[in-house]
C-alpha atoms as a PDB file:
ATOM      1  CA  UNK A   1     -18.835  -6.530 -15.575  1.00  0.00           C
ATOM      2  CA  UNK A   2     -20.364  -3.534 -13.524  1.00  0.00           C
ATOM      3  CA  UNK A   3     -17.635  -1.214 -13.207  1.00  0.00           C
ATOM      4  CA  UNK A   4     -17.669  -2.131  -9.447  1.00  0.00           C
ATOM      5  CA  UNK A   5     -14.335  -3.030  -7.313  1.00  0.00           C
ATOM      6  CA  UNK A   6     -14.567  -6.211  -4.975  1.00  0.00           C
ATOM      7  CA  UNK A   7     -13.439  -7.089  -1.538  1.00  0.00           C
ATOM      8  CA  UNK A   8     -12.704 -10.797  -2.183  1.00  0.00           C
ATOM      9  CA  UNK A   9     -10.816 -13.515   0.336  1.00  0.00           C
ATOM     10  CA  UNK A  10      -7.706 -14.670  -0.110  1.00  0.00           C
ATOM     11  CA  UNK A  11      -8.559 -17.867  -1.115  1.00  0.00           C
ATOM     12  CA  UNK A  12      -7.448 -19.694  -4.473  1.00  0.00           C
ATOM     13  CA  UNK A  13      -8.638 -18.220  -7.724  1.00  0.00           C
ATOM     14  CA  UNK A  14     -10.541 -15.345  -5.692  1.00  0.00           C
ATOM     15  CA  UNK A  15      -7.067 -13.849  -4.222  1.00  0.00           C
ATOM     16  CA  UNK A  16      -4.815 -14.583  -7.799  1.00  0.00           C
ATOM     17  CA  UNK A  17      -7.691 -12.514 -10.170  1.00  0.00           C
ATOM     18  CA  UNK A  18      -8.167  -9.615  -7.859  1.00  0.00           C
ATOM     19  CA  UNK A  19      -4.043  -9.034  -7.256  1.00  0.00           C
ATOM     20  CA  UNK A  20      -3.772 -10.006 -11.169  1.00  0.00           C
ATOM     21  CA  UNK A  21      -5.914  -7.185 -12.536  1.00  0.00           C
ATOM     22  CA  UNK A  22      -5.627  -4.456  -9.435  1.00  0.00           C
ATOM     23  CA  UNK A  23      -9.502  -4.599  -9.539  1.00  0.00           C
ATOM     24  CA  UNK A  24     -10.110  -4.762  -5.239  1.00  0.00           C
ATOM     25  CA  UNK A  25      -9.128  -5.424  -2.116  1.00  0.00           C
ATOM     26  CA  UNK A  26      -7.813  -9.005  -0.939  1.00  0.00           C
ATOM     27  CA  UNK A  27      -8.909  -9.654   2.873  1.00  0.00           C
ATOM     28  CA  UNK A  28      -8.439 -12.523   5.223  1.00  0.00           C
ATOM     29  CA  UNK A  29     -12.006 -13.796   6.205  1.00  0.00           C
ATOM     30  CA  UNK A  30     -10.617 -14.892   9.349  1.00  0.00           C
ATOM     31  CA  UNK A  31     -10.009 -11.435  10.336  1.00  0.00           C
ATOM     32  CA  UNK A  32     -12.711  -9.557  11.059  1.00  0.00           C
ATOM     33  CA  UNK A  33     -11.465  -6.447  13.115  1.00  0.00           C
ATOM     34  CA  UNK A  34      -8.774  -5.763   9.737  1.00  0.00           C
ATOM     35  CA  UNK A  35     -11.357  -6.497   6.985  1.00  0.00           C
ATOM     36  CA  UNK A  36     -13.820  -3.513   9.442  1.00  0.00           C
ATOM     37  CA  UNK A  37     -10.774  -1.301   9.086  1.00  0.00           C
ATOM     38  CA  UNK A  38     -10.199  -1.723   5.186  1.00  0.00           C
ATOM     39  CA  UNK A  39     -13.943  -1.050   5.161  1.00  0.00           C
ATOM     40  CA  UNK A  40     -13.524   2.069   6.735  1.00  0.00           C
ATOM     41  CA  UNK A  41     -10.217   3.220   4.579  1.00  0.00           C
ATOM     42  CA  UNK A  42     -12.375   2.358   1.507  1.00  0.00           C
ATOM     43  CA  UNK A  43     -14.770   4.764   2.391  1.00  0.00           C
ATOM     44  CA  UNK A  44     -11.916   7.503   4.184  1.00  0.00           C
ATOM     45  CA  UNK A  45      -9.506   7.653   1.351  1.00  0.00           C
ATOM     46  CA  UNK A  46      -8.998   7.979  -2.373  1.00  0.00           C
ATOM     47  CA  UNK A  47      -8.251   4.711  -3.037  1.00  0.00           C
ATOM     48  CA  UNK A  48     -11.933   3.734  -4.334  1.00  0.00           C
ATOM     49  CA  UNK A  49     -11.427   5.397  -7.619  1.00  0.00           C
ATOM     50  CA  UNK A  50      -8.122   4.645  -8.463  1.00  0.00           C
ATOM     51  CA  UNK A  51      -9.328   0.706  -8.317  1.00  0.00           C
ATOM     52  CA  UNK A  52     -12.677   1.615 -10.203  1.00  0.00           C
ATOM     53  CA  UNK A  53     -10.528   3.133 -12.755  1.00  0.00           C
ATOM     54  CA  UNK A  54      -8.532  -0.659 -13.329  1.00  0.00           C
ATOM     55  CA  UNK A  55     -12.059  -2.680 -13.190  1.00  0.00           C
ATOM     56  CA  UNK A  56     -12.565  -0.250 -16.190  1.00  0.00           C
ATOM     57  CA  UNK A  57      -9.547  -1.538 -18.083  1.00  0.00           C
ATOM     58  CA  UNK A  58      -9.893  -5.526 -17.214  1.00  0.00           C
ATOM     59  CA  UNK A  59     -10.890  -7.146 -20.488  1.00  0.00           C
ATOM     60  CA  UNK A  60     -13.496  -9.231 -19.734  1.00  0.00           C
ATOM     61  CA  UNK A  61     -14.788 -12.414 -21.944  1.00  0.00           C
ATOM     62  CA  UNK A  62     -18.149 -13.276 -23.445  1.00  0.00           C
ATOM     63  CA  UNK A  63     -20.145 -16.052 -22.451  1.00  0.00           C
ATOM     64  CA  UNK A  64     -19.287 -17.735 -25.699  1.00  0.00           C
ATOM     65  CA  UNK A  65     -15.328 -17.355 -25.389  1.00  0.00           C
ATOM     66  CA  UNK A  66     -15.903 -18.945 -21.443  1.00  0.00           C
ATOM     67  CA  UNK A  67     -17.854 -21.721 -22.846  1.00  0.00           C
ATOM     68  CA  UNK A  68     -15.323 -22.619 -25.448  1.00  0.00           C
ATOM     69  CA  UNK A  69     -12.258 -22.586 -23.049  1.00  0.00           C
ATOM     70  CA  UNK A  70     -14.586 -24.814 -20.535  1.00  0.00           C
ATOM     71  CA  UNK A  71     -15.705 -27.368 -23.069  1.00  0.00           C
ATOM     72  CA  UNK A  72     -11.474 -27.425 -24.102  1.00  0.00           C
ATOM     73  CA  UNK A  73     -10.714 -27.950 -20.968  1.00  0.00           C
ATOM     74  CA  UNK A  74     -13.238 -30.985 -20.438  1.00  0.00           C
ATOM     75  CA  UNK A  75     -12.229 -32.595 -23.341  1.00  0.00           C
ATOM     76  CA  UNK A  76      -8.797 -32.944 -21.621  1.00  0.00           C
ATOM     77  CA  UNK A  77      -9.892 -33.992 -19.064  1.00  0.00           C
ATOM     78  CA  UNK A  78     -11.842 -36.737 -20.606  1.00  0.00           C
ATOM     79  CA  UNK A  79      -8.527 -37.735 -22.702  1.00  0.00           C
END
């Protein structure tokens, strides 16, 4: 909601909304030596504001459209 790219794991939900919307970098959290190198590319390269550029175009939903999709999906559950 910031504007800002993230560096996220590649765990779950965290790996599948990043690749899903371009909006960051994925990295294994098991690796540190590669996630100090993407670190450095971030900063070397002109990769930062292509991905700033796609966080701009994700649409993102209110608080009231989340809260409606979570109580849905409750009520399923509950079913």
């Amino acid at each position: 909601s910031c504007g800002i790219p993230v560096i996220g794991t590649n765990i779950g939900v965290i790996e599948d909304r990043i690749r899903k919307n371009n909006g960051g970098w994925v990295i294994d959290r098991n690796n540190p030596e590669v996630i100090y190198g993407l670190l450095r590319d971030i900063v070397e390269n002109e990769e930062y504001p292509e991905m700033v550029s796609n966080v701009s175009k994700i649409e993102l939903k209110d608080t009231k459209a989340m809260a409606s999709e979570y109580l849905q999906m409750y009520d399923l559950m509950l079913e």
